[in-house]
Protein backbone atom coordinates (compact mmCIF):
# COMPACT_ATOMS: atom_id res chain seq x y z
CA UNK A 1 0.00 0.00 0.00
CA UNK A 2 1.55 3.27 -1.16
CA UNK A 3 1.65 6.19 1.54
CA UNK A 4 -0.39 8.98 1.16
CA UNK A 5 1.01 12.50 2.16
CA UNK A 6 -0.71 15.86 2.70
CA UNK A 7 1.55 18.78 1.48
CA UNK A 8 -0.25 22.29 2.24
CA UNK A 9 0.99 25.22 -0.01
CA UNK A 10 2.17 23.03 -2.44
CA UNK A 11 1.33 24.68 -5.45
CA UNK A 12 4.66 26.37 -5.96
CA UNK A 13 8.02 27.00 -3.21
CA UNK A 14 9.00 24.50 -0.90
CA UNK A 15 5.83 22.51 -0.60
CA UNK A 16 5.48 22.35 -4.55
CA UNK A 17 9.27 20.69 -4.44
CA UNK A 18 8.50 18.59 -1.45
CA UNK A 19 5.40 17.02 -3.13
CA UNK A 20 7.74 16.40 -5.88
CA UNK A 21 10.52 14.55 -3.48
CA UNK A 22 8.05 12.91 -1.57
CA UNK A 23 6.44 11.30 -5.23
CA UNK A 24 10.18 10.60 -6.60
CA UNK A 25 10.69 8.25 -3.24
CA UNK A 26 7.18 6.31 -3.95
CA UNK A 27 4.57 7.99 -2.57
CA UNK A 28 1.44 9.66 -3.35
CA UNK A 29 0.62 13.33 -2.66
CA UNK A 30 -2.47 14.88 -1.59
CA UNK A 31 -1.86 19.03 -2.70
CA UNK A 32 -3.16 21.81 -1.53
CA UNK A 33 -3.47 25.34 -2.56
CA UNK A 34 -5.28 28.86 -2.23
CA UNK A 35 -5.92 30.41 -4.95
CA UNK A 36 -3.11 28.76 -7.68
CA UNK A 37 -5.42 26.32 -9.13
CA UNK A 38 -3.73 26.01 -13.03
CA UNK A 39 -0.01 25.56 -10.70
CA UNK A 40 -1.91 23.02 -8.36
CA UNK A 41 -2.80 20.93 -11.40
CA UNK A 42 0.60 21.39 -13.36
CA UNK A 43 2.00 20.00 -9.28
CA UNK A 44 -0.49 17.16 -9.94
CA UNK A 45 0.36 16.71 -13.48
CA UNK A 46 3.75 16.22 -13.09
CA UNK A 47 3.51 13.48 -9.88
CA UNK A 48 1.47 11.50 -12.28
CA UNK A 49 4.45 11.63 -14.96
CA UNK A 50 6.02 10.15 -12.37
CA UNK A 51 3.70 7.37 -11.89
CA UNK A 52 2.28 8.08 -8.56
CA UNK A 53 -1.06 9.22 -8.00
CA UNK A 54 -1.94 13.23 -6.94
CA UNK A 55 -5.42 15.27 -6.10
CA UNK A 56 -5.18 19.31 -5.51
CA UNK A 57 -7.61 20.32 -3.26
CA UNK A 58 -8.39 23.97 -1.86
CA UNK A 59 -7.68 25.22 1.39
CA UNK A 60 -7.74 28.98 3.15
CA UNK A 61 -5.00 28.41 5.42
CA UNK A 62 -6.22 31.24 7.24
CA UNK A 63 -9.61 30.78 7.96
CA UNK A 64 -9.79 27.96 10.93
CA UNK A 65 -13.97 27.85 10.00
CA UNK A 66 -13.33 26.00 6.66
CA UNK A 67 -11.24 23.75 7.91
CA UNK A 68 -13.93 20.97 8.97
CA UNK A 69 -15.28 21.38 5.41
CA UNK A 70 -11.83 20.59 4.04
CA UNK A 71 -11.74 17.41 6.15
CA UNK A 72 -14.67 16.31 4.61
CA UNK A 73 -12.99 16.74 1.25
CA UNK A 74 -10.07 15.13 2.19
CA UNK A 75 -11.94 12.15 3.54
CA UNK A 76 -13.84 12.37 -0.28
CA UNK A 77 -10.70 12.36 -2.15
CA UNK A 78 -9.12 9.83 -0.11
CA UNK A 79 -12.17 7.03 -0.67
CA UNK A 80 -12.23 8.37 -4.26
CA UNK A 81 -9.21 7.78 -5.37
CA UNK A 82 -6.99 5.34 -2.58
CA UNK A 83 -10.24 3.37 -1.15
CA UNK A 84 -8.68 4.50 2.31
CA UNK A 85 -10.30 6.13 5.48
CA UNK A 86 -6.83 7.66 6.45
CA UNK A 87 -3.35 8.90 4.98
CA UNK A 88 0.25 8.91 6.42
CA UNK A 89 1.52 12.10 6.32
CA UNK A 90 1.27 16.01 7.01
CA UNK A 91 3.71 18.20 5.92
CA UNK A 92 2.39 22.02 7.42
CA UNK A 93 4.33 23.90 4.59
CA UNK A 94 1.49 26.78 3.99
CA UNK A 95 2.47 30.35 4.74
CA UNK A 96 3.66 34.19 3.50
CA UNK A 97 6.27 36.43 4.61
CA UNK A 98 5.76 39.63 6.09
CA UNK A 99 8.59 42.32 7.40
CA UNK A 100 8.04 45.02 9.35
CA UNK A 101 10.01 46.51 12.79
CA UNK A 102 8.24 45.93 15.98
CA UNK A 103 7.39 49.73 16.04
CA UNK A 104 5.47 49.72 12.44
CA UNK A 105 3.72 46.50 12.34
CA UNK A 106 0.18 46.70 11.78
CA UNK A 107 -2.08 44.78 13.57
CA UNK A 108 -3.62 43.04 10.53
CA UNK A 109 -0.59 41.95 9.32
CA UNK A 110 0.21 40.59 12.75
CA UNK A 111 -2.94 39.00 12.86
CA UNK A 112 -2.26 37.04 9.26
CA UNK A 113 0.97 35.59 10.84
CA UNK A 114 -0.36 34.05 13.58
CA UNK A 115 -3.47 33.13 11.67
CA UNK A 116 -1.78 31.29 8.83
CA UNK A 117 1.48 30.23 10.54
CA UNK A 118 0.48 29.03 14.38
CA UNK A 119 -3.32 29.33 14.69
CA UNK A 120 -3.61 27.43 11.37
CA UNK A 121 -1.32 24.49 11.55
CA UNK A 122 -2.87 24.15 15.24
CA UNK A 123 -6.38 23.80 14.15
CA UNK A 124 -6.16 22.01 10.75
CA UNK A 125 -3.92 19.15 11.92
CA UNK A 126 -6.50 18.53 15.00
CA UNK A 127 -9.45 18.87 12.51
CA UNK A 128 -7.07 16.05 10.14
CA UNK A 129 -6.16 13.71 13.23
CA UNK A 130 -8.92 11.19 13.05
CA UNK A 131 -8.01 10.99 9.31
CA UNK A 132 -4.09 10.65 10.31
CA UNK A 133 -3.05 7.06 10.28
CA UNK A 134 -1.42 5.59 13.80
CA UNK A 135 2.51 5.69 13.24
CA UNK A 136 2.19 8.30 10.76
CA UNK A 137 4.27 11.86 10.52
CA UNK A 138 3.74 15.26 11.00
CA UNK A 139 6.23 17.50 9.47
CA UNK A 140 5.79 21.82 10.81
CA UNK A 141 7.61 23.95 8.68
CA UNK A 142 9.79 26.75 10.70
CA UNK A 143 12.59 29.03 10.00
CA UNK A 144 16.25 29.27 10.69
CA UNK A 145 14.88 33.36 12.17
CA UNK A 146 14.19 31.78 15.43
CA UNK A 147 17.77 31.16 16.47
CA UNK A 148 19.65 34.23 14.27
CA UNK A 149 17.64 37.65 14.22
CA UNK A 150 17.05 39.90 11.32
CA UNK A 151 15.47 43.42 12.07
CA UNK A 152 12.14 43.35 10.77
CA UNK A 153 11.43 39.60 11.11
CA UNK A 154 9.84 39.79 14.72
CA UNK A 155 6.63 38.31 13.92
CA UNK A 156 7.17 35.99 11.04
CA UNK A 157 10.26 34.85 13.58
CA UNK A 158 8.13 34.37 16.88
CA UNK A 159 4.97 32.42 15.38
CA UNK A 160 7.31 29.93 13.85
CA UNK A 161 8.74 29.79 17.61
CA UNK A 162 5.42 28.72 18.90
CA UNK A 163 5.33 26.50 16.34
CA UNK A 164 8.61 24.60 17.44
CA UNK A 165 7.20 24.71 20.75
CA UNK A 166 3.95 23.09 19.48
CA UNK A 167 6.07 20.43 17.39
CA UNK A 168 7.14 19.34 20.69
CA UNK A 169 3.71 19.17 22.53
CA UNK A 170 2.57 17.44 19.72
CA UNK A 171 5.35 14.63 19.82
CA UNK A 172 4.42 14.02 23.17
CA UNK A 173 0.33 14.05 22.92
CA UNK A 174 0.36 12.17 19.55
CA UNK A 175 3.09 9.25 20.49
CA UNK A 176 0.40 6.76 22.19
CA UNK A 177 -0.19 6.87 18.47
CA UNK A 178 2.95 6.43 17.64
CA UNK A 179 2.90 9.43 15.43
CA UNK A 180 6.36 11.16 15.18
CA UNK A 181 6.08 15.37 14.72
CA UNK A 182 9.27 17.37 14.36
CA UNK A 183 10.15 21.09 12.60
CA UNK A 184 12.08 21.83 9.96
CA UNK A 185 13.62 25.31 9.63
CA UNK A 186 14.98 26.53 5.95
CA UNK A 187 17.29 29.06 6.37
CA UNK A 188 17.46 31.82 3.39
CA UNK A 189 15.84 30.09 0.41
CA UNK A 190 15.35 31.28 -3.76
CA UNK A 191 11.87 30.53 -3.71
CA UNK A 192 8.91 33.58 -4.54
CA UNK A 193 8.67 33.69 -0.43
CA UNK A 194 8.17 36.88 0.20
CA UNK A 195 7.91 38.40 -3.46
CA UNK A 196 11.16 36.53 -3.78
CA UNK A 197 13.40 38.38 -2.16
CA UNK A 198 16.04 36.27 -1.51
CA UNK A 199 15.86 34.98 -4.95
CA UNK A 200 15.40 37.67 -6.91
CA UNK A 201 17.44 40.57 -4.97
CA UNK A 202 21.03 40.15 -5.41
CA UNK A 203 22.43 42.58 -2.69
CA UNK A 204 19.66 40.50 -0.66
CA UNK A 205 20.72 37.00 -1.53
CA UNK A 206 24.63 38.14 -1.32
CA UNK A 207 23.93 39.23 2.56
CA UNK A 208 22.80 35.29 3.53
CA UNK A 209 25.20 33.44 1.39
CA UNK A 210 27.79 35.32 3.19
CA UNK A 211 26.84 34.66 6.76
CA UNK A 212 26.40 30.75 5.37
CA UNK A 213 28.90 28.37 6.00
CA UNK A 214 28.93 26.42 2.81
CA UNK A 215 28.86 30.32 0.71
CA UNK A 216 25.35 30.55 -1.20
CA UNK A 217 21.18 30.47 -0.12
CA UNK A 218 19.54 27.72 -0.74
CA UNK A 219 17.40 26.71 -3.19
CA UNK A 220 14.47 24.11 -2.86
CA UNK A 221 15.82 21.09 -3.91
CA UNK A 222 17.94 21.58 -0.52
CA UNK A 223 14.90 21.10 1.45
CA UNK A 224 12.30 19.07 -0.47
CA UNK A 225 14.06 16.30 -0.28
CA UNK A 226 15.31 16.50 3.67
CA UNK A 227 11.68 16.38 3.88
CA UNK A 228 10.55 13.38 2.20
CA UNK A 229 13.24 11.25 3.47
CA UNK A 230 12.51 12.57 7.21
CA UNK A 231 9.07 10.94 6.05
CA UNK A 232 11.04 7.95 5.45
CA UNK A 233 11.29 4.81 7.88
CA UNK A 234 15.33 5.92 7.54
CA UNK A 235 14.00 8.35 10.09
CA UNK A 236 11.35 6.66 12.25
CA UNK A 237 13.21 7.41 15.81
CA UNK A 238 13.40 11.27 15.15
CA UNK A 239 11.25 12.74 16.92
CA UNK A 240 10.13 16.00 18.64
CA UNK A 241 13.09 17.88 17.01
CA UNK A 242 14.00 21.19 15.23
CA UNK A 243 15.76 20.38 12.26
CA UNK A 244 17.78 22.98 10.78
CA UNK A 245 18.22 23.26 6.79
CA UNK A 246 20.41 26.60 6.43
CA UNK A 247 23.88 25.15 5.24
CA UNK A 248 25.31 26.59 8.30
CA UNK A 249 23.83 30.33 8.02
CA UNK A 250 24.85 32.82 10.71
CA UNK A 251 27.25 30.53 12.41
């Protein structure tokens, strides 16, 4: 029986290269997206060129009310096309980027952060764990911000905090299931992540690949596949850690 991993935000970025790992190792990938459908599809697409099977399903990762209604098409999808009541895997990969200093932050934009990046992951993988199979993974996507600083980054930097502190509560509440949870933190990254900065702005992408060890940012096939094989059985004793994916930035 193949394994069956949900991958939210994976329309494009890191989630869109993740889906694309996790299929190259074997397994199928459930997608999700906001508004991208057309790059949903192409995602889906090309994980059926590589033989495995794929649905792209909507989700507003920052509205908490839908997320009972995407359960229910998640349950739908799953009978549909697997004949299965449950899949294996959730990779919380959804999210934006949003800069400000402490003393010019608006309060909306505040509000989107925690919405999207803590309240969110909170409250769509309990509305997903009776459709979570026992001794299956959660995978919480952080940042390498919460050990180095950057000025402007104090909000984006402190919800993905709570969410390594959540990764942990999580490990211990969901291991009489013998569900493993853990956090991986990208450090800089040439994805569109915030408008692409890092990717697109050379004086930008030139400031991290000269605090990183190894000289250059990342790019997503650095991460991607970290992530699938973390969802491999390779890994099934790590647990309840922050991982960090940064080629040595800021040390």
């Amino acid at each position: 029986m193949s394994r069956i991993s949900v991958v939210t935000g994976s329309s494009r970025g890191l989630g869109r290269n993740t889906a694309l790992a996790i299929a190259s190792r074997g397994g199928d990938v459930i997608i999700t997206y906001h508004s991208r459908e057309a790059e949903a599809k192409a995602v889906v697409a090309e994980i059926e060129k590589l033989g495995r099977k794929a649905v792209a399903l909507q989700l507003d990762a920052d509205d908490a009310t839908t997320f009972a209604a995407f359960a229910e098409r998640l349950r739908t999808a799953l009978h549909q096309t697997w004949q299965r009541d449950s899949f294996d895997h959730l990779v919380n990969n959804a999210g934006h980027g949003d800069v400000a200093p402490i003393a010019e932050m608006s309060e909306d934009a505040f509000d989107k952060l925690v919405n999207v990046h803590f309240k969110g992951v909170f409250f769509l993988t309990q509305k997903l764990l009776p459709l979570l199979a026992d001794g299956g993974r959660i995978v919480n996507l952080s940042t390498g911000l919460t050990r180095m600083s950057a000025e402007g980054w104090s909000a984006y930097a402190s919800v993905k905090g709570a969410i390594e502190v959540l990764t942990v509560y999580m490990a211990k509440e969901l291991g009489r299931r013998k569900i493993s949870v853990n956090a991986v933190a990208p450090g800089a990254i040439e994805t569109d992540f915030f408008n692409g900065a890092v990717r697109d702005t050379p004086e930008f992408n030139k400031f991290f690949a000269d605090m990183t060890a190894l000289g250059r940012v990342g790019v997503p096939n650095d991460i991607g596949p970290m992530i699938a094989s973390l969802l491999s059985e390779d890994n099934r004793w790590v647990n309840a850690q922050r991982i960090e994916v940064s080629g040595g930035q800021g040390i």
